[in-house]
ModelCIF file with pLDDT and N, C-alpha, C, O atoms, coordinates in Angstrom:
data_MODEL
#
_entry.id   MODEL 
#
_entity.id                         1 
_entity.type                       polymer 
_entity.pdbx_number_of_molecules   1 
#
_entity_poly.entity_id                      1 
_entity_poly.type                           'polypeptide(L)' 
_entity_poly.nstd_linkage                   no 
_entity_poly.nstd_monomer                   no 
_entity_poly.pdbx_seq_one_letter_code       
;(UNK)(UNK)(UNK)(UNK)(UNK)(UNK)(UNK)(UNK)(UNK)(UNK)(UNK)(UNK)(UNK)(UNK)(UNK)(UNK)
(UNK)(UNK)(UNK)(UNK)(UNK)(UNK)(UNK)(UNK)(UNK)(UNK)(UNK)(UNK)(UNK)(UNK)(UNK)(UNK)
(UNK)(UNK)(UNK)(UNK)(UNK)(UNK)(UNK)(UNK)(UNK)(UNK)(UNK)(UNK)(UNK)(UNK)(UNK)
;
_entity_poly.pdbx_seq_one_letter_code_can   XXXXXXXXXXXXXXXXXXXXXXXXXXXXXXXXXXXXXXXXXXXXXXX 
_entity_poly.pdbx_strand_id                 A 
#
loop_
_entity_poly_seq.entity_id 
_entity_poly_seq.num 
_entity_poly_seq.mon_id 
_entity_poly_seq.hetero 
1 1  UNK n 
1 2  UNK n 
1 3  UNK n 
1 4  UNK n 
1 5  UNK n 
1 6  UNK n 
1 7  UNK n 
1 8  UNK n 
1 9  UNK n 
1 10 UNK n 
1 11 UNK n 
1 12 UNK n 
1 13 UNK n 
1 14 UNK n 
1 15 UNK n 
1 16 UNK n 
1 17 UNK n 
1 18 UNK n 
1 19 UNK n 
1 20 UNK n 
1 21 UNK n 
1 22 UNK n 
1 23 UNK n 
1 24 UNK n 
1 25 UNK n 
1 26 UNK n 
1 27 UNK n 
1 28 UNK n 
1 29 UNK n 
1 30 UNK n 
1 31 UNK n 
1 32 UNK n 
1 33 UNK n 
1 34 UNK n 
1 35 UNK n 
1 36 UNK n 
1 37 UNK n 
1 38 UNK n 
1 39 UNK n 
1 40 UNK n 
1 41 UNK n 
1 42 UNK n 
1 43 UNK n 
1 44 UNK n 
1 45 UNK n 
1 46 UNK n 
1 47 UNK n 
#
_struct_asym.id          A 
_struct_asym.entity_id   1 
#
loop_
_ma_qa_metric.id 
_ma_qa_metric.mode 
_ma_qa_metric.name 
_ma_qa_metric.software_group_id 
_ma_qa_metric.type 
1 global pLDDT . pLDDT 
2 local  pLDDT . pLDDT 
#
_ma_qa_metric_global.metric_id      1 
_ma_qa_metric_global.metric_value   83.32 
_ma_qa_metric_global.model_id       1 
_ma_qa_metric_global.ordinal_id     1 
#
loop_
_ma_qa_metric_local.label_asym_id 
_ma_qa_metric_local.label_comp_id 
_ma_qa_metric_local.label_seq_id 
_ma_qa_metric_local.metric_id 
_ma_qa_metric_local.metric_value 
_ma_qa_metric_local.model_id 
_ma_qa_metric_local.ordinal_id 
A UNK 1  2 94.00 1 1  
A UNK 2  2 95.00 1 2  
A UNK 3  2 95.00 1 3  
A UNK 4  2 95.00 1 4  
A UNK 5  2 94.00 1 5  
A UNK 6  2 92.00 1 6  
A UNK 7  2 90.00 1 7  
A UNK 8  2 90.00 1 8  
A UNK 9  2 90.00 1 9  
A UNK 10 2 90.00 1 10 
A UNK 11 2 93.00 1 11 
A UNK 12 2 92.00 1 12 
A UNK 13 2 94.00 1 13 
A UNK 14 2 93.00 1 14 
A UNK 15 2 94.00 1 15 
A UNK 16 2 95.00 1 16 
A UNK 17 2 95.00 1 17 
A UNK 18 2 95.00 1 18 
A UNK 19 2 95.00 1 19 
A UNK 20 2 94.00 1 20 
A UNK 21 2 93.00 1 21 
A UNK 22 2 91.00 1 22 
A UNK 23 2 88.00 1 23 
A UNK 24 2 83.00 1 24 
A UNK 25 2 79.00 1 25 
A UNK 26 2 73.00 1 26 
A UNK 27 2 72.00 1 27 
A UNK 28 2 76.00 1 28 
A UNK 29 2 75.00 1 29 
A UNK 30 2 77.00 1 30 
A UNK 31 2 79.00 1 31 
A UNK 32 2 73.00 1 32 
A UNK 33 2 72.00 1 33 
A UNK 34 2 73.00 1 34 
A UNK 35 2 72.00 1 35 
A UNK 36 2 76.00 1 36 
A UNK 37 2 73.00 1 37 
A UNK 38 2 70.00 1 38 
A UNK 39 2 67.00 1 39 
A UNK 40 2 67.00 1 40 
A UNK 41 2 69.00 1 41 
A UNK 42 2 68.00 1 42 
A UNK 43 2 69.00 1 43 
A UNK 44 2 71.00 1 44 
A UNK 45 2 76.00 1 45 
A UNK 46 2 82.00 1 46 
A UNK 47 2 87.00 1 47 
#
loop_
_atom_site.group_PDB 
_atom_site.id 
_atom_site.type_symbol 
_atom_site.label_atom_id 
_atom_site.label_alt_id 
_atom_site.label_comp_id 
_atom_site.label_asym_id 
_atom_site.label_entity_id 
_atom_site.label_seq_id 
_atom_site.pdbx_PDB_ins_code 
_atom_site.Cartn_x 
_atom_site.Cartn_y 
_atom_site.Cartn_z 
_atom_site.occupancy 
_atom_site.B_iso_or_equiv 
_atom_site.pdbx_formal_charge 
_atom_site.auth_seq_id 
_atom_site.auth_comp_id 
_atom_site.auth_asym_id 
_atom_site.auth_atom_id 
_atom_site.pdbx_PDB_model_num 
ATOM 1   N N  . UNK A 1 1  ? 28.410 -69.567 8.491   1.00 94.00 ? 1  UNK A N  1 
ATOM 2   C CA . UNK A 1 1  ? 27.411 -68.785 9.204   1.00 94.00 ? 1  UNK A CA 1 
ATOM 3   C C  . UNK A 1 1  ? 26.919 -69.571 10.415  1.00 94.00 ? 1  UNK A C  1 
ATOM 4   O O  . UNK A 1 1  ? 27.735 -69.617 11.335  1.00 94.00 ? 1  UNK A O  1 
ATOM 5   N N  . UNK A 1 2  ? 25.819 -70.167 10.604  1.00 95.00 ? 2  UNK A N  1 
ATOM 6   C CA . UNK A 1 2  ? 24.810 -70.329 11.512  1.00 95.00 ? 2  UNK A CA 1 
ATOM 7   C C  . UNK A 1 2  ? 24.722 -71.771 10.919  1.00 95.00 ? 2  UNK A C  1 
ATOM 8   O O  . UNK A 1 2  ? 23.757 -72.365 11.401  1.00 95.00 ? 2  UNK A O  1 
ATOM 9   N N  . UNK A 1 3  ? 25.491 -72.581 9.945   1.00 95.00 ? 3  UNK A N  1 
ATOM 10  C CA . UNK A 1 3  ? 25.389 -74.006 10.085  1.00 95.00 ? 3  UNK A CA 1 
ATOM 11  C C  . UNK A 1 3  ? 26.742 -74.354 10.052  1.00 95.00 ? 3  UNK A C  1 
ATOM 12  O O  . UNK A 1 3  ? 27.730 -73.728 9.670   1.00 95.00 ? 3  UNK A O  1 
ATOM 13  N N  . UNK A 1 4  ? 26.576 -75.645 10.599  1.00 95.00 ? 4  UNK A N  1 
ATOM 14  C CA . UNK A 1 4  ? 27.649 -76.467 10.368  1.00 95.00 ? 4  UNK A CA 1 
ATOM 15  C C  . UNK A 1 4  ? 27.902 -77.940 9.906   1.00 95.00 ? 4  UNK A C  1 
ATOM 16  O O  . UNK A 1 4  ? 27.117 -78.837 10.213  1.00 95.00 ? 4  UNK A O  1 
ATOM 17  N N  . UNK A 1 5  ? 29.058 -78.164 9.135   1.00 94.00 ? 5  UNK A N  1 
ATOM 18  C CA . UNK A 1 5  ? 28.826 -79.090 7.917   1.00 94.00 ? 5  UNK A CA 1 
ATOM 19  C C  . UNK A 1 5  ? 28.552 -80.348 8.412   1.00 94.00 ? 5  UNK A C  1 
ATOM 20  O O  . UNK A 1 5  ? 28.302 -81.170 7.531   1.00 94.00 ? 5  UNK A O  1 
ATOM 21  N N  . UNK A 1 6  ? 28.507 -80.924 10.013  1.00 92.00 ? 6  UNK A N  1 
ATOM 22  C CA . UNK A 1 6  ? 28.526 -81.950 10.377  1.00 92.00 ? 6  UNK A CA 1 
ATOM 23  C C  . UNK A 1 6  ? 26.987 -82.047 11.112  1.00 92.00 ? 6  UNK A C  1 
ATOM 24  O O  . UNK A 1 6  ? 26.181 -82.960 10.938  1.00 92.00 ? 6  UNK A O  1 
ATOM 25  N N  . UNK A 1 7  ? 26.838 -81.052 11.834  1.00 90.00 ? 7  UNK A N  1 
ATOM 26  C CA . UNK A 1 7  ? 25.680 -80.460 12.424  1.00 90.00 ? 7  UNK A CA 1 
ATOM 27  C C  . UNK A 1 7  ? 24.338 -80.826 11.933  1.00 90.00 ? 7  UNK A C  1 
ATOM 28  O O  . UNK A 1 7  ? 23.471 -81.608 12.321  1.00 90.00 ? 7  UNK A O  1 
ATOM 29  N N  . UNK A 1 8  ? 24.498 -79.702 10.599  1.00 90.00 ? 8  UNK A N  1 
ATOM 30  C CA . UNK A 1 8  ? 23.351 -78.982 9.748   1.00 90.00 ? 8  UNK A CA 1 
ATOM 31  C C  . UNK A 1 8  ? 23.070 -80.002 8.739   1.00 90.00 ? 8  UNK A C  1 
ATOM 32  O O  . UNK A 1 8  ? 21.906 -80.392 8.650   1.00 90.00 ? 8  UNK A O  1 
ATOM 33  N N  . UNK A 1 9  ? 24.031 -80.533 7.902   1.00 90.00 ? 9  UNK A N  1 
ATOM 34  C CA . UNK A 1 9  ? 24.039 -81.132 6.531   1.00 90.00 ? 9  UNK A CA 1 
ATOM 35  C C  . UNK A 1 9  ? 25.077 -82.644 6.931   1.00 90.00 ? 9  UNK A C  1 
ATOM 36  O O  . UNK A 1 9  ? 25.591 -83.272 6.006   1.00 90.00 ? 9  UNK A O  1 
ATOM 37  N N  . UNK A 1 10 ? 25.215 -82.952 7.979   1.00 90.00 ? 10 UNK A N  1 
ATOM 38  C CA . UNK A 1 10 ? 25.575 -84.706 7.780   1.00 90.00 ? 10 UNK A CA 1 
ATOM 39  C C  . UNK A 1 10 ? 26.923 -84.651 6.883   1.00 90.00 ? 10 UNK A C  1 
ATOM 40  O O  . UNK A 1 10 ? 27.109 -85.643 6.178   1.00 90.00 ? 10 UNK A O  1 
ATOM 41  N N  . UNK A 1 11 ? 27.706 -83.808 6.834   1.00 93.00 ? 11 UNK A N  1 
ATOM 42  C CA . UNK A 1 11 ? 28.772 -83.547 5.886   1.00 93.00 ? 11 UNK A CA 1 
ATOM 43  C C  . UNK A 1 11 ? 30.091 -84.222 6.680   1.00 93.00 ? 11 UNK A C  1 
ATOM 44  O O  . UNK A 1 11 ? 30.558 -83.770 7.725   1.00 93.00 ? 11 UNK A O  1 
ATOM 45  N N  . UNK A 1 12 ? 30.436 -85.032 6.186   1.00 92.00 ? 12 UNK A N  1 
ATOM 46  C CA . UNK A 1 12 ? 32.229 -85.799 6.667   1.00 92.00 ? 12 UNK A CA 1 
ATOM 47  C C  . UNK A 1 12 ? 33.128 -85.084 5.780   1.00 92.00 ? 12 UNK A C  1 
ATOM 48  O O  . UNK A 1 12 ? 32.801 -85.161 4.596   1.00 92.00 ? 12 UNK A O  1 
ATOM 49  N N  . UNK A 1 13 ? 33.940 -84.559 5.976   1.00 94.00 ? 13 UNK A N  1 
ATOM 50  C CA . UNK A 1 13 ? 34.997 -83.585 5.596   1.00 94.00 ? 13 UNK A CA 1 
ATOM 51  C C  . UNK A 1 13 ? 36.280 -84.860 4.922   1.00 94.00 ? 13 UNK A C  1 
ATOM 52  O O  . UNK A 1 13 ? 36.669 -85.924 5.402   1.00 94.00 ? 13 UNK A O  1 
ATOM 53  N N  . UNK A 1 14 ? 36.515 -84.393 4.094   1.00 93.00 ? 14 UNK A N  1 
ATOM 54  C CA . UNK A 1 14 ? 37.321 -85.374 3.753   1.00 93.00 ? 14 UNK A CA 1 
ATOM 55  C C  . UNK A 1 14 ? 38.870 -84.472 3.306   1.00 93.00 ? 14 UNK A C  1 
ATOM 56  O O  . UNK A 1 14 ? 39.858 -85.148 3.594   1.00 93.00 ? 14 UNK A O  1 
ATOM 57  N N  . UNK A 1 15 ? 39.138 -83.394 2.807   1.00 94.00 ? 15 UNK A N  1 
ATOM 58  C CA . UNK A 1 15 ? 40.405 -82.710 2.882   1.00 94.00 ? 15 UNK A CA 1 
ATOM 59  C C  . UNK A 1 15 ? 39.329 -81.260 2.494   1.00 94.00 ? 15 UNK A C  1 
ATOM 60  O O  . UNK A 1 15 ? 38.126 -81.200 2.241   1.00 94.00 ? 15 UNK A O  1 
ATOM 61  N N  . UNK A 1 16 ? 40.652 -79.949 2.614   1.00 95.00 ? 16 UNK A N  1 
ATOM 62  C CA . UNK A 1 16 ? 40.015 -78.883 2.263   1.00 95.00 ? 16 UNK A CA 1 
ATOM 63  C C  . UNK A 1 16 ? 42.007 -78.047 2.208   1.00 95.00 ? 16 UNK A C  1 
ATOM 64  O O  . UNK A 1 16 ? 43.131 -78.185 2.691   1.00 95.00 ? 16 UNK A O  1 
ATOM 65  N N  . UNK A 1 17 ? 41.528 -77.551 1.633   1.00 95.00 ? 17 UNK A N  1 
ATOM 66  C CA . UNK A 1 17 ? 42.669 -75.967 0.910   1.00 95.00 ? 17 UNK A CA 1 
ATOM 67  C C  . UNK A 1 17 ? 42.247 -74.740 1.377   1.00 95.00 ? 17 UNK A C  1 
ATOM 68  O O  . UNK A 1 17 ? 41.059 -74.440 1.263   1.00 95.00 ? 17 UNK A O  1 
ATOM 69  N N  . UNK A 1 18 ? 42.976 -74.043 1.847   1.00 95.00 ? 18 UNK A N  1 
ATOM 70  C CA . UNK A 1 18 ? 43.039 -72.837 2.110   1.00 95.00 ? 18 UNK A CA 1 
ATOM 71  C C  . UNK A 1 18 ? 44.547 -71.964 1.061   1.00 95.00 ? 18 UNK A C  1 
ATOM 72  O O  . UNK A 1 18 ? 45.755 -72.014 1.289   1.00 95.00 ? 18 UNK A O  1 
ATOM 73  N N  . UNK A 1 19 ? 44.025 -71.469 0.287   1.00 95.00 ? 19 UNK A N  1 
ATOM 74  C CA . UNK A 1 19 ? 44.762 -70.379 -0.608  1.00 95.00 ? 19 UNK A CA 1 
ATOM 75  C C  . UNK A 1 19 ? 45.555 -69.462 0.204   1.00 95.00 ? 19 UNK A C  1 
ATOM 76  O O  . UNK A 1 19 ? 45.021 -68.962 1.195   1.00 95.00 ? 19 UNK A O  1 
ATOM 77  N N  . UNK A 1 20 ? 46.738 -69.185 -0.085  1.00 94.00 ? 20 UNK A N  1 
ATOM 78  C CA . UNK A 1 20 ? 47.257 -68.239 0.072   1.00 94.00 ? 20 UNK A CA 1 
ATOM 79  C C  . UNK A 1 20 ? 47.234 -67.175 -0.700  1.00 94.00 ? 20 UNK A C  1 
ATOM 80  O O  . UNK A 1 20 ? 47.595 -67.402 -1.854  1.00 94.00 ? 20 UNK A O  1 
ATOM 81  N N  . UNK A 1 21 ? 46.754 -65.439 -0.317  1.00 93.00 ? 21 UNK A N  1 
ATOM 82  C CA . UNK A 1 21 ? 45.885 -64.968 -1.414  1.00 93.00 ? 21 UNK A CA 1 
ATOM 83  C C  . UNK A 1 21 ? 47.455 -63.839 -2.292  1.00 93.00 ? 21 UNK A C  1 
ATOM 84  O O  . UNK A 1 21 ? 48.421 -63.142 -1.984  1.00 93.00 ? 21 UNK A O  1 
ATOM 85  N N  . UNK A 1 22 ? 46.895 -64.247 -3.187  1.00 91.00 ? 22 UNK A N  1 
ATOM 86  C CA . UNK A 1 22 ? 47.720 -63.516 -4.174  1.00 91.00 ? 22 UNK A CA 1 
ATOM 87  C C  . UNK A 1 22 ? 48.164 -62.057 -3.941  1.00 91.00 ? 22 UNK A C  1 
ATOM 88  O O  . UNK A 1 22 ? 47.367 -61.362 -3.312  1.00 91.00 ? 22 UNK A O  1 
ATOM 89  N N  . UNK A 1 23 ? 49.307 -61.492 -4.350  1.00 88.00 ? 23 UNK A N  1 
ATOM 90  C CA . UNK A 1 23 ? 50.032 -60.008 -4.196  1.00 88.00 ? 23 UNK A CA 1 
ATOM 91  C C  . UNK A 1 23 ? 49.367 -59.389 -5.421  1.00 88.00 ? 23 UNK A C  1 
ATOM 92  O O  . UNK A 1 23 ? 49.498 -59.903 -6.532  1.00 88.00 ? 23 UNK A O  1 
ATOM 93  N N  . UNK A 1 24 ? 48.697 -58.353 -5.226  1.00 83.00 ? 24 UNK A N  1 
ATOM 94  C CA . UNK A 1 24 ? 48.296 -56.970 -6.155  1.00 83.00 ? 24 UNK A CA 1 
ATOM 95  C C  . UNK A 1 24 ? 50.110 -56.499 -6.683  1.00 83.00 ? 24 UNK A C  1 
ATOM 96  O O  . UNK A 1 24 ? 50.878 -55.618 -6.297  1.00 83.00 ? 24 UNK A O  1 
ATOM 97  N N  . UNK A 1 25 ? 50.210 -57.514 -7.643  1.00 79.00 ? 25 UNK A N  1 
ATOM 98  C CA . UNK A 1 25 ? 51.731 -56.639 -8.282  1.00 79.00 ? 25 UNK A CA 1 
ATOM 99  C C  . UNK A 1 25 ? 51.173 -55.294 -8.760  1.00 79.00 ? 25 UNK A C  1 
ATOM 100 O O  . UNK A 1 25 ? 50.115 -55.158 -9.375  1.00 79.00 ? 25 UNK A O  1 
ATOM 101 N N  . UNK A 1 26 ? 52.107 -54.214 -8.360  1.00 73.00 ? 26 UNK A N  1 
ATOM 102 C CA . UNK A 1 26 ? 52.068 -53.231 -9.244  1.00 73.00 ? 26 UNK A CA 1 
ATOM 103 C C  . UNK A 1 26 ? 53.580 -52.875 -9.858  1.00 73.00 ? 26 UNK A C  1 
ATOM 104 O O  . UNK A 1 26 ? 54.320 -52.305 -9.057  1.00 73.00 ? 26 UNK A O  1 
ATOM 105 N N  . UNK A 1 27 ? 54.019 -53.091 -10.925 1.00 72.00 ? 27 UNK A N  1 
ATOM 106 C CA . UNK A 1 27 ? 55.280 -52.579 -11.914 1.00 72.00 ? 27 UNK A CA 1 
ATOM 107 C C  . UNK A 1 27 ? 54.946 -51.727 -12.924 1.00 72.00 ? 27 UNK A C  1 
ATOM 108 O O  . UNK A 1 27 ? 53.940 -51.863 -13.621 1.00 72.00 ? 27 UNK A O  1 
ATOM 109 N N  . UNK A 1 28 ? 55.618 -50.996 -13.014 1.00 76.00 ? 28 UNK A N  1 
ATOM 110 C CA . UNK A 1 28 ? 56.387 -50.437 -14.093 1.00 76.00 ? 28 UNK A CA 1 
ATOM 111 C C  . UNK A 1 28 ? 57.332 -50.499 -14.736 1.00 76.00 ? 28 UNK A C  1 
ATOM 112 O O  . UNK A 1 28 ? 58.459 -50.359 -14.261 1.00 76.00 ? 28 UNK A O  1 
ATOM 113 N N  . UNK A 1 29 ? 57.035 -50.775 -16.256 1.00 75.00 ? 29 UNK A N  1 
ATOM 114 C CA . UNK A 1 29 ? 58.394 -50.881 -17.043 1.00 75.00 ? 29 UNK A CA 1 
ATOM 115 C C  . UNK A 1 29 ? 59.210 -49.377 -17.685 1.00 75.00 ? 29 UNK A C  1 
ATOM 116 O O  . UNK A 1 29 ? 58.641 -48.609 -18.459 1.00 75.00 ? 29 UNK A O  1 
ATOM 117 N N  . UNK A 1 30 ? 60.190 -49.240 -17.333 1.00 77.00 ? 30 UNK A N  1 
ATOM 118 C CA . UNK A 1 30 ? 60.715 -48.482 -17.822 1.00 77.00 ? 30 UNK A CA 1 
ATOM 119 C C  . UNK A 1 30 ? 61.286 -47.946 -19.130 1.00 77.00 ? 30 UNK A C  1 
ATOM 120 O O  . UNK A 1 30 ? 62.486 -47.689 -19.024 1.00 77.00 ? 30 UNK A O  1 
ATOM 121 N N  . UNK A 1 31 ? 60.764 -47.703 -20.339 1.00 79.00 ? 31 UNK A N  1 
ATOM 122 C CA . UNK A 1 31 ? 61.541 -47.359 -21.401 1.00 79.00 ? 31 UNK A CA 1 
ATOM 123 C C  . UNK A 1 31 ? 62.495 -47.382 -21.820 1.00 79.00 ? 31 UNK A C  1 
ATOM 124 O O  . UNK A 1 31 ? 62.651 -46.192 -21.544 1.00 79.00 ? 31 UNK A O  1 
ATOM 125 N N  . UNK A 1 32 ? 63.713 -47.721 -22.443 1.00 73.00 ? 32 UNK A N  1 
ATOM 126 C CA . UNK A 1 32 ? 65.038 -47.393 -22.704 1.00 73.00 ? 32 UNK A CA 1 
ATOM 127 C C  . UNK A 1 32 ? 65.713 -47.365 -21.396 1.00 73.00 ? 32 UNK A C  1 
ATOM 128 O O  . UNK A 1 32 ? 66.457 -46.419 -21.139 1.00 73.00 ? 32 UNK A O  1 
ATOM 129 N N  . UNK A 1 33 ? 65.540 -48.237 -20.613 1.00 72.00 ? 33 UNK A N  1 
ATOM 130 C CA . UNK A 1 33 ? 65.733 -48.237 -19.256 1.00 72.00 ? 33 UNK A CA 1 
ATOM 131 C C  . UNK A 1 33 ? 65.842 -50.011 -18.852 1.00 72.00 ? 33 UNK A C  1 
ATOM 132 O O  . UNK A 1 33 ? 65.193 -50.964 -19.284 1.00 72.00 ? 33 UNK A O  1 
ATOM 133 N N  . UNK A 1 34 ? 67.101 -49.921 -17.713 1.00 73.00 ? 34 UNK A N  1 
ATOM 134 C CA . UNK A 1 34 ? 67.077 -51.386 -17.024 1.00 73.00 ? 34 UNK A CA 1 
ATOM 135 C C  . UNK A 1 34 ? 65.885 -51.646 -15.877 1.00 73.00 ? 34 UNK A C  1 
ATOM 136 O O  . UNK A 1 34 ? 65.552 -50.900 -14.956 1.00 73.00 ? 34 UNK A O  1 
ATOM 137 N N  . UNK A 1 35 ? 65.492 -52.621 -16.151 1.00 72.00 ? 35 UNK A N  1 
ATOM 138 C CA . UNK A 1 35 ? 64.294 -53.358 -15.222 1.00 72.00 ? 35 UNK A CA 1 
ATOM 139 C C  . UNK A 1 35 ? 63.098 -52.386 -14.860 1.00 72.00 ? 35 UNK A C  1 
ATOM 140 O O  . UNK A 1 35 ? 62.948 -51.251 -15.311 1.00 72.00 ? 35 UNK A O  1 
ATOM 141 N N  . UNK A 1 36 ? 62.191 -53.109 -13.872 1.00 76.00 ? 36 UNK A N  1 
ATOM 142 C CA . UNK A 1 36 ? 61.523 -52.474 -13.785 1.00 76.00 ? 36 UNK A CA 1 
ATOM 143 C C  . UNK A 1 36 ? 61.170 -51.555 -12.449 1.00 76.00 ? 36 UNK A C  1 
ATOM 144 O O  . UNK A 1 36 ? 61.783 -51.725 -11.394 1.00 76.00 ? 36 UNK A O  1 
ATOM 145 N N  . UNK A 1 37 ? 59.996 -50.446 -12.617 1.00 73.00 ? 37 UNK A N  1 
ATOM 146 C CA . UNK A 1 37 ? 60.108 -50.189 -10.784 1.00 73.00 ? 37 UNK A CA 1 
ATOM 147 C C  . UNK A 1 37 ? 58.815 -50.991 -10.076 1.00 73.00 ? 37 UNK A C  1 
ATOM 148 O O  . UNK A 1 37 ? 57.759 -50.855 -10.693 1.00 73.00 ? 37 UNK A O  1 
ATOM 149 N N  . UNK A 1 38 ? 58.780 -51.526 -9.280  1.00 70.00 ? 38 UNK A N  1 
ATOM 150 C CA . UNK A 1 38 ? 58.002 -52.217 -8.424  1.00 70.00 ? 38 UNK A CA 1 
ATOM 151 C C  . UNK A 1 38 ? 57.307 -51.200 -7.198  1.00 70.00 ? 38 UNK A C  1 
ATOM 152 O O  . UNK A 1 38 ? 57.988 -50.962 -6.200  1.00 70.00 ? 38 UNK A O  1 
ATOM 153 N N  . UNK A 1 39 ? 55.822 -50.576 -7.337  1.00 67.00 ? 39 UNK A N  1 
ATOM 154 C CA . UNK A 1 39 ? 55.286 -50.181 -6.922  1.00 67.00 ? 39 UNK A CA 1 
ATOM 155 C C  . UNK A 1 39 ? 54.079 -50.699 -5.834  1.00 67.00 ? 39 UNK A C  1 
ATOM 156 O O  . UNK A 1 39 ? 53.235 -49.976 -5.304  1.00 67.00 ? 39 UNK A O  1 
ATOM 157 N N  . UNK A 1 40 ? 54.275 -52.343 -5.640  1.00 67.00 ? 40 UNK A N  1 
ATOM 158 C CA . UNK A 1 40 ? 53.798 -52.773 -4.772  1.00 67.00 ? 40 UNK A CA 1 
ATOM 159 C C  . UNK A 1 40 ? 53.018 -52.474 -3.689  1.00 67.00 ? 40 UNK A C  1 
ATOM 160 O O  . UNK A 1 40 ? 51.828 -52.628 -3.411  1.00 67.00 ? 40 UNK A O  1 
ATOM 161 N N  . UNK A 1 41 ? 54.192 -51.902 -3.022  1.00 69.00 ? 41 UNK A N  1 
ATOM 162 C CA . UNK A 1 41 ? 54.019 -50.743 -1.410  1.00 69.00 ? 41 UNK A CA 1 
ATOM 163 C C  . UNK A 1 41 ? 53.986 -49.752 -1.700  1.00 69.00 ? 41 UNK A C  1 
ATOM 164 O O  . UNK A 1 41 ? 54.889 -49.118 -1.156  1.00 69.00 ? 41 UNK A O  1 
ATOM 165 N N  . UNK A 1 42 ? 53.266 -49.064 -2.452  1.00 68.00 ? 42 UNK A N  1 
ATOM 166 C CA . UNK A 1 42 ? 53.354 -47.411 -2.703  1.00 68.00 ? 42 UNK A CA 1 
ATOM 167 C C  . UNK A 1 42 ? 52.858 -46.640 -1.761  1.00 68.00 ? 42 UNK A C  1 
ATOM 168 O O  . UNK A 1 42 ? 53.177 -45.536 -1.319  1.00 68.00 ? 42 UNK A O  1 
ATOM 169 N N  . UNK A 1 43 ? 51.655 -47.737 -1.419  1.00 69.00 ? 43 UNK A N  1 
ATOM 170 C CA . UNK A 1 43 ? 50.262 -47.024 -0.955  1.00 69.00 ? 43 UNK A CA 1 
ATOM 171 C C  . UNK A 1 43 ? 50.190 -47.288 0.636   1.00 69.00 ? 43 UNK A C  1 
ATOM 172 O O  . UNK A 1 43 ? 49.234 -46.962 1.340   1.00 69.00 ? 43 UNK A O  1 
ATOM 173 N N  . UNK A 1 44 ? 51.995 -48.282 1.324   1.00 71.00 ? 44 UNK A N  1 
ATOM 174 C CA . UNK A 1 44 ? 51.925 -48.302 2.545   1.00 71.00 ? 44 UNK A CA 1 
ATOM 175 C C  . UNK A 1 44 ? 51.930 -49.505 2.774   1.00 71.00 ? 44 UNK A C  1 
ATOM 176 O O  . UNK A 1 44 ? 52.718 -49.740 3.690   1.00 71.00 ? 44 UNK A O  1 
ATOM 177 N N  . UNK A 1 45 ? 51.457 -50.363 2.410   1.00 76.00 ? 45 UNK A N  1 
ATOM 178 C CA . UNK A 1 45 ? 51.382 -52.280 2.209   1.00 76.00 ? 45 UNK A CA 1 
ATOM 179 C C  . UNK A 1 45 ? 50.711 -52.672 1.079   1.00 76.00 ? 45 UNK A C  1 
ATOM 180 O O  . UNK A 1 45 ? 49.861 -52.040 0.451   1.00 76.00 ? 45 UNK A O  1 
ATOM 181 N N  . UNK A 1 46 ? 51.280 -54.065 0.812   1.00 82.00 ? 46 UNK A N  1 
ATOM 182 C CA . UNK A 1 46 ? 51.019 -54.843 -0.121  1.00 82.00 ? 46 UNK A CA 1 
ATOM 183 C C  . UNK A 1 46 ? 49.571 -54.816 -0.359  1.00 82.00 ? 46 UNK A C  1 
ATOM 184 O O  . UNK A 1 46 ? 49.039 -54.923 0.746   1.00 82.00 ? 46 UNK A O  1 
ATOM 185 N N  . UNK A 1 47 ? 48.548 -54.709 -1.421  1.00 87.00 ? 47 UNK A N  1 
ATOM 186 C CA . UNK A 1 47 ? 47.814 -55.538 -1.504  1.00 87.00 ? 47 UNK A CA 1 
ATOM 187 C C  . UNK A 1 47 ? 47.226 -56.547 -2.138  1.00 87.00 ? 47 UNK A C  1 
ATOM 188 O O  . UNK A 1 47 ? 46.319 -57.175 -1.593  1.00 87.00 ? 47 UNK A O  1 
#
């Protein structure tokens, strides 16, 4: 927001991670059936 960690709070950064954010799997397994269907993109893109 409106602080900053060096600024506001005297903060020395020492490492940090940024996530890469996870896929909303959507599957379906099929019954008496090979594999599954992957409904992922149904809705137009991943989410």
């Amino acid at each position: 927001g409106a602080y900053h960690s060096f600024d506001m709070f005297n903060l020395i950064m020492n490492s940090k991670e940024i996530e890469i954010p996870e896929i909303k799997k959507i599957q379906v397994d099929i019954p008496n059936g090979h594999g599954i269907v992957d409904m992922t993109s149904f809705f137009g893109e991943p989410k």
